[in-house]
N, C-alpha and C. Protein backbone atom coordinates (compact mmCIF):
# COMPACT_ATOMS: atom_id res chain seq x y z
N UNK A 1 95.03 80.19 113.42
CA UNK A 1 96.32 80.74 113.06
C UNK A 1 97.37 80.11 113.94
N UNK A 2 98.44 80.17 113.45
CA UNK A 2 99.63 78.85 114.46
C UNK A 2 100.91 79.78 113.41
N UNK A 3 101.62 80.45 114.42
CA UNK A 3 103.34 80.83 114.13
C UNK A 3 103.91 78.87 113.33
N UNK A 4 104.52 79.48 112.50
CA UNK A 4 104.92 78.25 111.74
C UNK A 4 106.40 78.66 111.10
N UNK A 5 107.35 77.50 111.11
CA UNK A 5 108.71 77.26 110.95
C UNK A 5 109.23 77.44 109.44
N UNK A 6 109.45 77.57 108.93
CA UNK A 6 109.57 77.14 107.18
C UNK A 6 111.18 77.67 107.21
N UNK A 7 112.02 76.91 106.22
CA UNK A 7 113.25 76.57 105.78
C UNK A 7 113.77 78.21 105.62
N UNK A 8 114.93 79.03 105.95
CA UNK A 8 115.14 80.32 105.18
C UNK A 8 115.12 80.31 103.75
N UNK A 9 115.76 79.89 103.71
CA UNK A 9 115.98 79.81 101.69
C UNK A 9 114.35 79.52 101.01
N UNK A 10 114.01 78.79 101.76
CA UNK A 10 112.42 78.73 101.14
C UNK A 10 111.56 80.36 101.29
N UNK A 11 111.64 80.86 102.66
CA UNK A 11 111.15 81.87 102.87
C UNK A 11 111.84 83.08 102.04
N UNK A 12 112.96 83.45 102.03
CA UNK A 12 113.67 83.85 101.08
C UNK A 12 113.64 84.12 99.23
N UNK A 13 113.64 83.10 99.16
CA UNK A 13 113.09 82.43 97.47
C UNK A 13 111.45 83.55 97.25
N UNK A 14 110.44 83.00 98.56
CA UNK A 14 109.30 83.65 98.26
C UNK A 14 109.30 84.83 98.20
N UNK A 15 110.36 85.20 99.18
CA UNK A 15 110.17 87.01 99.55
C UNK A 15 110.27 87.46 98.41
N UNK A 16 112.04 87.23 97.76
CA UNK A 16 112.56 87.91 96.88
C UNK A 16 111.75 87.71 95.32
N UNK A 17 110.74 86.89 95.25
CA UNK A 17 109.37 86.93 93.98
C UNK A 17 108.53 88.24 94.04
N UNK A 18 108.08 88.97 95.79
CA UNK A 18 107.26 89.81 95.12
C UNK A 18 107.45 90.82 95.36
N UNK A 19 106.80 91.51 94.50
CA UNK A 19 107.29 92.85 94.09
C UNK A 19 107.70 94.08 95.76
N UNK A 20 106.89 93.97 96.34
CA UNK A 20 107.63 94.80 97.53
C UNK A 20 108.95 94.72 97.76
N UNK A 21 109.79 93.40 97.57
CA UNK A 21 111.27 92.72 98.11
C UNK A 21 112.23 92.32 96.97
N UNK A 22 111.47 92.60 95.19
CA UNK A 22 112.59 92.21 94.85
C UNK A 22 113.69 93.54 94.47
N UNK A 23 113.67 94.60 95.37
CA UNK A 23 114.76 95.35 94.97
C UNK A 23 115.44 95.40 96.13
N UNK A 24 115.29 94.43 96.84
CA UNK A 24 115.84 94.22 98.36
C UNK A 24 117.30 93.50 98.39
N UNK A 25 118.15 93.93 98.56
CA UNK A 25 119.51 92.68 98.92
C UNK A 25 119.09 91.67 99.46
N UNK A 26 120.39 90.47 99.27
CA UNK A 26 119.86 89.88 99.88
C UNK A 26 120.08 89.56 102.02
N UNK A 27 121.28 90.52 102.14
CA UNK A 27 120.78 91.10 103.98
C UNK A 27 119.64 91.78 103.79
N UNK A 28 118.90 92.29 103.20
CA UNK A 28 117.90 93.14 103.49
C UNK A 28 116.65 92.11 103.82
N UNK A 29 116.70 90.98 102.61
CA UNK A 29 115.48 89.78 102.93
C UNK A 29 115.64 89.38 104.16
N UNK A 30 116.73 89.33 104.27
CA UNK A 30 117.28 87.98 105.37
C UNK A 30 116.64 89.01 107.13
N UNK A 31 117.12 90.28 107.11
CA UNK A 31 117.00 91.26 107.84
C UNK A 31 115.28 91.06 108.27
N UNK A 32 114.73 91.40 107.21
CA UNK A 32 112.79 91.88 107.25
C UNK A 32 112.44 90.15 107.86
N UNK A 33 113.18 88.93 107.39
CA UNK A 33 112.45 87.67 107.81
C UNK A 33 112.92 87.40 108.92
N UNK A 34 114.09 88.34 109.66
CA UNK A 34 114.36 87.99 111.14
C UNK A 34 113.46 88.38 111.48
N UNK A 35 112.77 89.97 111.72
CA UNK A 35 111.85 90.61 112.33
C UNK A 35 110.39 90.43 112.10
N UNK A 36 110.26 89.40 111.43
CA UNK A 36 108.87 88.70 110.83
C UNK A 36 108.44 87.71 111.65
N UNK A 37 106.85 86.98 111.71
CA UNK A 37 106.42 86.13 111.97
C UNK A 37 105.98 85.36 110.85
N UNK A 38 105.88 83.90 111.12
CA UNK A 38 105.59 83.31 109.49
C UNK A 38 104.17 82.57 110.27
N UNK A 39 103.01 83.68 109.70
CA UNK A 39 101.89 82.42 110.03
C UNK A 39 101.00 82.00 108.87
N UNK A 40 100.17 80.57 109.78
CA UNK A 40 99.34 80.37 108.46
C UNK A 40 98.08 80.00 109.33
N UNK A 41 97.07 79.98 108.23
CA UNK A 41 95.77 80.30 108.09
C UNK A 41 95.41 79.16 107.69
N UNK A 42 94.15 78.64 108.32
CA UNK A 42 93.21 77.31 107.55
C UNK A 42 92.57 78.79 106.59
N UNK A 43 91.74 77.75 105.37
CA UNK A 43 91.03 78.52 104.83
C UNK A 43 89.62 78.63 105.42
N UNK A 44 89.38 80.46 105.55
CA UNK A 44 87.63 80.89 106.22
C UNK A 44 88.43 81.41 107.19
N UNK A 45 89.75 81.29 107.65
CA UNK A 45 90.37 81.67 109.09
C UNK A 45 90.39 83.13 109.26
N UNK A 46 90.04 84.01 110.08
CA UNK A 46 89.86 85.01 110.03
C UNK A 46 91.29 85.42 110.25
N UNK A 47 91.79 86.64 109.46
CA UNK A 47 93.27 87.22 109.77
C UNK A 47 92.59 88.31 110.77
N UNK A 48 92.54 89.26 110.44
CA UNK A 48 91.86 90.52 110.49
C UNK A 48 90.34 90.95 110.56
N UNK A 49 89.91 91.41 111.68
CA UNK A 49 88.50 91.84 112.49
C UNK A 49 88.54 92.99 111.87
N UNK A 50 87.52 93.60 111.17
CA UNK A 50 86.61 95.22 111.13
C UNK A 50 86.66 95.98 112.63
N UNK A 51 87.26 97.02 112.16
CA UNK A 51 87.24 97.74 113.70
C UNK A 51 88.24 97.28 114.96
N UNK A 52 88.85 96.43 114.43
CA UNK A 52 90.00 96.19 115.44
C UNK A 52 91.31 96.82 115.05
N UNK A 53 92.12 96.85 115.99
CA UNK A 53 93.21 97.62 116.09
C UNK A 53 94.56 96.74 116.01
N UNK A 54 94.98 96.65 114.93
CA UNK A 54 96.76 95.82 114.56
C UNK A 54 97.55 96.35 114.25
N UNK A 55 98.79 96.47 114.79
CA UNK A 55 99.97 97.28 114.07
C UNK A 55 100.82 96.09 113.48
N UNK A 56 99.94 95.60 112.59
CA UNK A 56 100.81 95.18 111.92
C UNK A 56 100.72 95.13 110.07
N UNK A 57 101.41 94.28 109.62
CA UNK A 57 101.54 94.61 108.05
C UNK A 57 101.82 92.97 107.48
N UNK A 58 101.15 92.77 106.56
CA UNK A 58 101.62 91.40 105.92
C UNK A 58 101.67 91.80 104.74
N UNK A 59 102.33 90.10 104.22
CA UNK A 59 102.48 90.39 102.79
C UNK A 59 101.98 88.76 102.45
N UNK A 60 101.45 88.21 101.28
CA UNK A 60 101.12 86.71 101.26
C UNK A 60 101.93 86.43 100.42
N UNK A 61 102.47 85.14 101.41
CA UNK A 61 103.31 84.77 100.76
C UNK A 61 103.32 83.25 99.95
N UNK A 62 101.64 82.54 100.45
CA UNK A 62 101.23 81.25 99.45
C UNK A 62 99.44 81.62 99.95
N UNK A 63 98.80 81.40 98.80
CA UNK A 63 97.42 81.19 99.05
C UNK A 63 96.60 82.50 98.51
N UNK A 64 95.20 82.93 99.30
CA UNK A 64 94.62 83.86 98.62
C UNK A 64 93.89 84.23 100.08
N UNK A 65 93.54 86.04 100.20
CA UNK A 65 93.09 86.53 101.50
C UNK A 65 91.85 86.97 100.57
N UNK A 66 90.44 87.20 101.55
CA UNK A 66 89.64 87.81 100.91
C UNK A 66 89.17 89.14 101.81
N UNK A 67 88.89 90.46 101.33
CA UNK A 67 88.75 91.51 101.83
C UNK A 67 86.96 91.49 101.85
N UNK A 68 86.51 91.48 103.10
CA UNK A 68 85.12 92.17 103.08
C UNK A 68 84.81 92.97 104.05
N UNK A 69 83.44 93.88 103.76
CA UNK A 69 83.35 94.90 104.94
C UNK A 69 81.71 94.21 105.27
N UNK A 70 81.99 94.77 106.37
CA UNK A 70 80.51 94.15 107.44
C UNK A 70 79.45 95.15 107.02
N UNK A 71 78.49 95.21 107.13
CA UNK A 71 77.37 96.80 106.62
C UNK A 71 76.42 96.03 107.42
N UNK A 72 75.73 96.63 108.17
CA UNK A 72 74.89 96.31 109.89
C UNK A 72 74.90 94.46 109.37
N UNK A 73 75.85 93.70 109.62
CA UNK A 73 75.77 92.25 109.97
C UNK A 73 75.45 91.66 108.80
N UNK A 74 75.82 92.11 107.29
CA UNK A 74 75.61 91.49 106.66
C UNK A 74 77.02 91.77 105.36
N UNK A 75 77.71 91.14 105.33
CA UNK A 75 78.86 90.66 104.78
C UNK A 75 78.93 91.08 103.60
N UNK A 76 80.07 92.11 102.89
CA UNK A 76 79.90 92.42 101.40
C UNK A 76 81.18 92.17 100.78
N UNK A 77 81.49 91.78 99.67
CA UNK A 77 83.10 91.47 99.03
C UNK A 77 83.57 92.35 98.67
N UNK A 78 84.71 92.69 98.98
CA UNK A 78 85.41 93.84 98.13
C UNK A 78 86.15 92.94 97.45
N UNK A 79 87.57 92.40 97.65
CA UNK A 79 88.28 91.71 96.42
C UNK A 79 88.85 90.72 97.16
N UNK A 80 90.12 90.81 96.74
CA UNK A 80 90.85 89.28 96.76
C UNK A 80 92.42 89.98 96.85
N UNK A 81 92.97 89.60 97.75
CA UNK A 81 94.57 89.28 97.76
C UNK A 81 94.78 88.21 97.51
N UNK A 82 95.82 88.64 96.33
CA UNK A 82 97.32 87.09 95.85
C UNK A 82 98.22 86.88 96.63
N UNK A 83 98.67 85.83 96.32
CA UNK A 83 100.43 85.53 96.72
C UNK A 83 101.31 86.77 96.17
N UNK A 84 101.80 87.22 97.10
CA UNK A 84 103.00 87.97 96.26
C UNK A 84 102.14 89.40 96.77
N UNK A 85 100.83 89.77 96.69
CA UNK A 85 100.27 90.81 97.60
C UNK A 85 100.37 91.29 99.06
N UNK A 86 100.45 92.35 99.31
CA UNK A 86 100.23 93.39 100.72
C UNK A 86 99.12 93.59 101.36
N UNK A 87 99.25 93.53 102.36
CA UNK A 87 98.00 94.51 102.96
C UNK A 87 98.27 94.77 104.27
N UNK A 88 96.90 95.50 105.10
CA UNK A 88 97.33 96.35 106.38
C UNK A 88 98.17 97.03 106.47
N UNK A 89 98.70 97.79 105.54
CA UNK A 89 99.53 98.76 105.29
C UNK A 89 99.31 99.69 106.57
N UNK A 90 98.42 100.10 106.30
CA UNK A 90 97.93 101.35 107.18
C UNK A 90 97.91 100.91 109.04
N UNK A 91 98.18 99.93 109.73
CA UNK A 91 98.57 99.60 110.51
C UNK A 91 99.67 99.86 110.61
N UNK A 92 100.81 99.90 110.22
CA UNK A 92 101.80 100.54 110.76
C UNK A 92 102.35 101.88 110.89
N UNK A 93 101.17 102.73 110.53
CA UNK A 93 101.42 103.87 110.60
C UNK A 93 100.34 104.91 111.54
N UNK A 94 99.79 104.05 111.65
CA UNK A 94 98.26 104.69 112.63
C UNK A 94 97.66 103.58 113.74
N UNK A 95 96.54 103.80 114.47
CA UNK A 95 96.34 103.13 115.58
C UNK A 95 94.84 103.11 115.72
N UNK A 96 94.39 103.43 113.69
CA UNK A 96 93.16 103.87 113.62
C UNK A 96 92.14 102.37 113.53
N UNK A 97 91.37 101.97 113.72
CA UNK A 97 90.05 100.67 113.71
C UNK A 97 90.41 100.35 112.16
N UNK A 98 90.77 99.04 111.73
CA UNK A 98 90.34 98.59 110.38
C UNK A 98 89.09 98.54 109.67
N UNK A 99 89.57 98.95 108.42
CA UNK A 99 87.95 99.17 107.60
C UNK A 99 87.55 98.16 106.92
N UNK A 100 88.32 96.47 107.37
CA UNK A 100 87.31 95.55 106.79
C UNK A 100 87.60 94.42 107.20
N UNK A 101 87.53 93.27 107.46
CA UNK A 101 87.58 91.82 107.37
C UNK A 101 88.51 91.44 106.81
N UNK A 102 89.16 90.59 106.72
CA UNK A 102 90.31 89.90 105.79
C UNK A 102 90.62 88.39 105.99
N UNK A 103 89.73 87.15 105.47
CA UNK A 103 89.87 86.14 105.84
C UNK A 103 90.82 85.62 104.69
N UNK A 104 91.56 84.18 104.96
CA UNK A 104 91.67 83.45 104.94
C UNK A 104 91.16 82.88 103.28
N UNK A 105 90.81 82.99 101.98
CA UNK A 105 90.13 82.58 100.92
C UNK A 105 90.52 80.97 101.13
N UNK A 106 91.75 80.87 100.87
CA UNK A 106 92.78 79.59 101.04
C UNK A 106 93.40 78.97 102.05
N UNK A 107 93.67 78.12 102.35
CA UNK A 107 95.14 77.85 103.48
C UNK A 107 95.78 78.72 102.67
N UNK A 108 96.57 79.44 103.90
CA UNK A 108 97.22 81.26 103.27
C UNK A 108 98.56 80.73 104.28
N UNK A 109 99.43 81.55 104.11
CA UNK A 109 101.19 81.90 104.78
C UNK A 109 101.23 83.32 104.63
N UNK A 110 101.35 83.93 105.58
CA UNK A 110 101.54 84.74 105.37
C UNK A 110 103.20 85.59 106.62
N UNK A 111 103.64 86.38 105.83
CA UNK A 111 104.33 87.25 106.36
C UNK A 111 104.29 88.47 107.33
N UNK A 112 104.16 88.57 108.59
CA UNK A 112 103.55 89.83 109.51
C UNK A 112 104.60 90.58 110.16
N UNK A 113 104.59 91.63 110.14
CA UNK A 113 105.65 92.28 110.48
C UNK A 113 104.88 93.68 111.41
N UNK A 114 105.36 93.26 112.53
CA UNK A 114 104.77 94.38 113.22
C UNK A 114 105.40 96.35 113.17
N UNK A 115 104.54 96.51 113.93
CA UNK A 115 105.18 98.13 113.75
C UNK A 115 106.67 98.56 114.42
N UNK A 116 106.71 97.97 115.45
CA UNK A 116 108.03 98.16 116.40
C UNK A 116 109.31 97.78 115.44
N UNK A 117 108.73 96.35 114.96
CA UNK A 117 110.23 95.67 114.09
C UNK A 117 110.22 96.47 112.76
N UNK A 118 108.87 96.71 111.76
CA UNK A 118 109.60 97.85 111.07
C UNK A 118 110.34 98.57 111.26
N UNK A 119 109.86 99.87 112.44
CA UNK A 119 110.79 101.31 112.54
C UNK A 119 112.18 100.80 112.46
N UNK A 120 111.95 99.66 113.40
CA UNK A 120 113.74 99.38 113.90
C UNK A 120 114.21 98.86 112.56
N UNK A 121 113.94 98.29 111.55
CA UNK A 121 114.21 98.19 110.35
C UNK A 121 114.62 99.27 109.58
N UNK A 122 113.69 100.54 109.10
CA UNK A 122 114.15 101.26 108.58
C UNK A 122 114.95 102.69 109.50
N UNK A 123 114.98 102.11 110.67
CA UNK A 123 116.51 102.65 111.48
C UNK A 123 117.80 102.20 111.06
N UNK A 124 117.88 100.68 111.12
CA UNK A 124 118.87 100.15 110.89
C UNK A 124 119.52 100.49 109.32
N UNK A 125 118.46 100.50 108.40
CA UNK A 125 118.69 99.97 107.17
C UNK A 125 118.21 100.97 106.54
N UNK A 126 118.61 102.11 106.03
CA UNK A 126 118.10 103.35 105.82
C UNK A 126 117.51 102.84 104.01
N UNK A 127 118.45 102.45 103.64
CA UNK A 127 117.79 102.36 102.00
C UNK A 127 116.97 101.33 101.91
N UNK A 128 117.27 99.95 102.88
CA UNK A 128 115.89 99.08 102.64
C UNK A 128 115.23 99.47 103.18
N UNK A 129 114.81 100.57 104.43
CA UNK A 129 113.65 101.10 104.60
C UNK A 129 113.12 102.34 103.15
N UNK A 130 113.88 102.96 102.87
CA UNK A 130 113.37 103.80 102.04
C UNK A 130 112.54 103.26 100.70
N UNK A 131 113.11 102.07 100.12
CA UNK A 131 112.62 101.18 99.28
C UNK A 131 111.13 100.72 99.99
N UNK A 132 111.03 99.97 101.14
CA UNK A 132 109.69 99.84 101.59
C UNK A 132 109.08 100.47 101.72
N UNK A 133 109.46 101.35 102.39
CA UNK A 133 108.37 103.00 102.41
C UNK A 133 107.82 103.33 100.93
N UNK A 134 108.26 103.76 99.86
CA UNK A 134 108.18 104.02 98.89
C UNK A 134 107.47 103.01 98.27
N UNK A 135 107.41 101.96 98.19
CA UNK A 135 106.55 100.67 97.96
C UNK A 135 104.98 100.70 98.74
N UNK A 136 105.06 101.17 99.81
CA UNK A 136 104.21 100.59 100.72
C UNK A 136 103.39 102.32 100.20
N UNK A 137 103.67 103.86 99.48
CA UNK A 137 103.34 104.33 99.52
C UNK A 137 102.61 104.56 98.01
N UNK A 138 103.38 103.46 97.42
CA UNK A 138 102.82 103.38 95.86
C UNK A 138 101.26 102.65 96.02
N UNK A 139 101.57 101.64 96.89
CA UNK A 139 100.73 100.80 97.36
C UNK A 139 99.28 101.15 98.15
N UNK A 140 99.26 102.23 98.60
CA UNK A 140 98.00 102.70 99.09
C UNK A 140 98.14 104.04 98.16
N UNK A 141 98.08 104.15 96.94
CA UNK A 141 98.03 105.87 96.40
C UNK A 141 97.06 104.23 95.36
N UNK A 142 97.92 103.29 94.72
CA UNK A 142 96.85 102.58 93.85
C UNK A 142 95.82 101.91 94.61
N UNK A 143 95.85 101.85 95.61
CA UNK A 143 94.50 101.40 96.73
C UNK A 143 93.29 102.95 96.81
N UNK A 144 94.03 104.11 96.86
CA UNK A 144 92.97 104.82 97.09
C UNK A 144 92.33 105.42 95.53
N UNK A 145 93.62 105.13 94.71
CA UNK A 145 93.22 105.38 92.85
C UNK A 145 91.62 104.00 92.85
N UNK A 146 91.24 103.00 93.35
CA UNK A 146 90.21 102.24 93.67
C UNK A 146 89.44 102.66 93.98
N UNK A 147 89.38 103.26 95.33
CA UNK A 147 88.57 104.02 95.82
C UNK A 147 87.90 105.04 95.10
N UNK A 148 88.34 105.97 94.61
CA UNK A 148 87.65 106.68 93.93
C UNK A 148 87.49 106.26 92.64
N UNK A 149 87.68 105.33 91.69
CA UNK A 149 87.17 104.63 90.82
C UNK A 149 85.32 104.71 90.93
N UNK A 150 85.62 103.47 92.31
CA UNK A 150 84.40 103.31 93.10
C UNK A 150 83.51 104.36 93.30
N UNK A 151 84.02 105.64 93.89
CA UNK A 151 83.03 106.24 94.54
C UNK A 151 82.32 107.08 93.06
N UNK A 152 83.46 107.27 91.89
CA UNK A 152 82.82 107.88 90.70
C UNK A 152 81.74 107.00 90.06
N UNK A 153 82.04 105.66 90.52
CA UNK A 153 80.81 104.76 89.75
C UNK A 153 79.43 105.03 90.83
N UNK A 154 79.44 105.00 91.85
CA UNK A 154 78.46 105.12 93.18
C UNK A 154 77.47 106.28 92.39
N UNK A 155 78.29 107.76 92.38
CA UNK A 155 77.82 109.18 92.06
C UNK A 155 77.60 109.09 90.49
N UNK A 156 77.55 107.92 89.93
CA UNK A 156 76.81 107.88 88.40
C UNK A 156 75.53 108.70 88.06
N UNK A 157 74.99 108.45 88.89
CA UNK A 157 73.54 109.59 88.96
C UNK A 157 73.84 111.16 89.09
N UNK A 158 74.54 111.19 89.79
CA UNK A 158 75.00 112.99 90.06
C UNK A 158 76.16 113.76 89.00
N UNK A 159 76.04 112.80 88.16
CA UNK A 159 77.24 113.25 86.90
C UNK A 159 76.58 113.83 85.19
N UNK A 160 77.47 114.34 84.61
CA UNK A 160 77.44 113.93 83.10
C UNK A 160 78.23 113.02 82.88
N UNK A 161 77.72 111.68 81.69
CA UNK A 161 78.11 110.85 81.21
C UNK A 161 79.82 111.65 80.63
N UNK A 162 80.04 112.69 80.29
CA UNK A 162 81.10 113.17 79.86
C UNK A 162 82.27 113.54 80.68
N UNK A 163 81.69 113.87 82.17
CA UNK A 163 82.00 114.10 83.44
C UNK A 163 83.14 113.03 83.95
N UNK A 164 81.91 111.89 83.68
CA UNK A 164 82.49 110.82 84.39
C UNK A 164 83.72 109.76 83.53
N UNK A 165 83.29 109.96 81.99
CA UNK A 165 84.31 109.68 81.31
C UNK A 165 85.40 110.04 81.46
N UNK A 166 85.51 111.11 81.38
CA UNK A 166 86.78 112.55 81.38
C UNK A 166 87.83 111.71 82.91
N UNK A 167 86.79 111.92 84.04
CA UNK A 167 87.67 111.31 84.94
C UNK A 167 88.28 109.22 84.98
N UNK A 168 87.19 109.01 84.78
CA UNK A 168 87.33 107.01 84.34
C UNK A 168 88.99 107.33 83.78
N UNK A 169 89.03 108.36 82.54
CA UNK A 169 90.24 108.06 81.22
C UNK A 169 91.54 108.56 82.41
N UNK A 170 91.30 109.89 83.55
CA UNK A 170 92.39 110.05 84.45
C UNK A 170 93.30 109.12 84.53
N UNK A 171 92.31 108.20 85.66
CA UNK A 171 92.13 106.79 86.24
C UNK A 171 92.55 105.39 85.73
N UNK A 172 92.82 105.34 84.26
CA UNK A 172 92.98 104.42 83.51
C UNK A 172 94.48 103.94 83.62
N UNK A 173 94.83 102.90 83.95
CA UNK A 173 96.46 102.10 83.71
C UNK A 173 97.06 102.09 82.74
């Protein structure tokens, strides 16, 4: 990983594509990419350790991250972050151990924004914080709508087929 330089208007251009930033002014972009780091990743590069502790938050802004969790030393996939995707959300709001791995799929760029320069963000900037907040809270309610996707497919055995329908159709987009 290596802090890396890139043009504003370039960084800018990317921000204002994904969906977290495009209801952002444009002081508001300009604002979140002062208080940002711009790094990048070889691909396999590890971002993020299982069980380590980051207050911070990215967003990708070229390439692809892959999410896996460790289970006693042996490596399992959960999915894939895009360009234009979030994650570590939950780092800036807690100080709790991460629940998975997050390498590198691609040479990745990514956007990191720690916890300190948030708050002071949505101090400064009451509605572009409220917009992020509200983003970042849509954003783990459809992360944990996954989760229990998951855990209803796991408990397939402990159900009625009607059971589990009934909830799947909840669940459905």
């Amino acid at each position: 990983m290596r802090k890396i330089n890139i043009e504003k208007s370039i960084i800018y251009t990317k921000m204002k594509k994904m969906k977290i930033f495009q209801y952002f002014s444009d002081q508001e972009i300009e604002k979140i990419a002062s208080l940002s780091n711009i790094l990048q990743y070889d691909k396999n590069e590890q971002i993020i350790e299982q069980n380590s502790i980051h207050p911070y938050f990215y967003a990708v802004l070229d390439g692809t991250v892959s999410v896996s969790i460790n289970n006693n030393g042996i490596s399992v996939y959960q999915s894939e972050i895009l360009e234009g995707d979030v994650f570590g959300e939950t780092g800036i709001f807690s100080n709790q151990p991460k629940t998975a791995d997050i390498f590198a799929k691609s040479n990745a760029i990514v956007l990191q924004i720690e916890r300190k320069n948030f708050i002071s963000f949505i101090k400064e900037n009451q509605t572009g914080g409220i917009k992020l907040l509200i983003f970042i809270i849509q954003s783990l309610i459809n992360k944990l709508k996954g989760t229990n996707r998951e855990a209803i497919v796991e408990r397939d055995s402990d159900m009625k087929h009607e059971e589990i329908q009934y909830i799947n159709e909840l669940f459905k987009n």
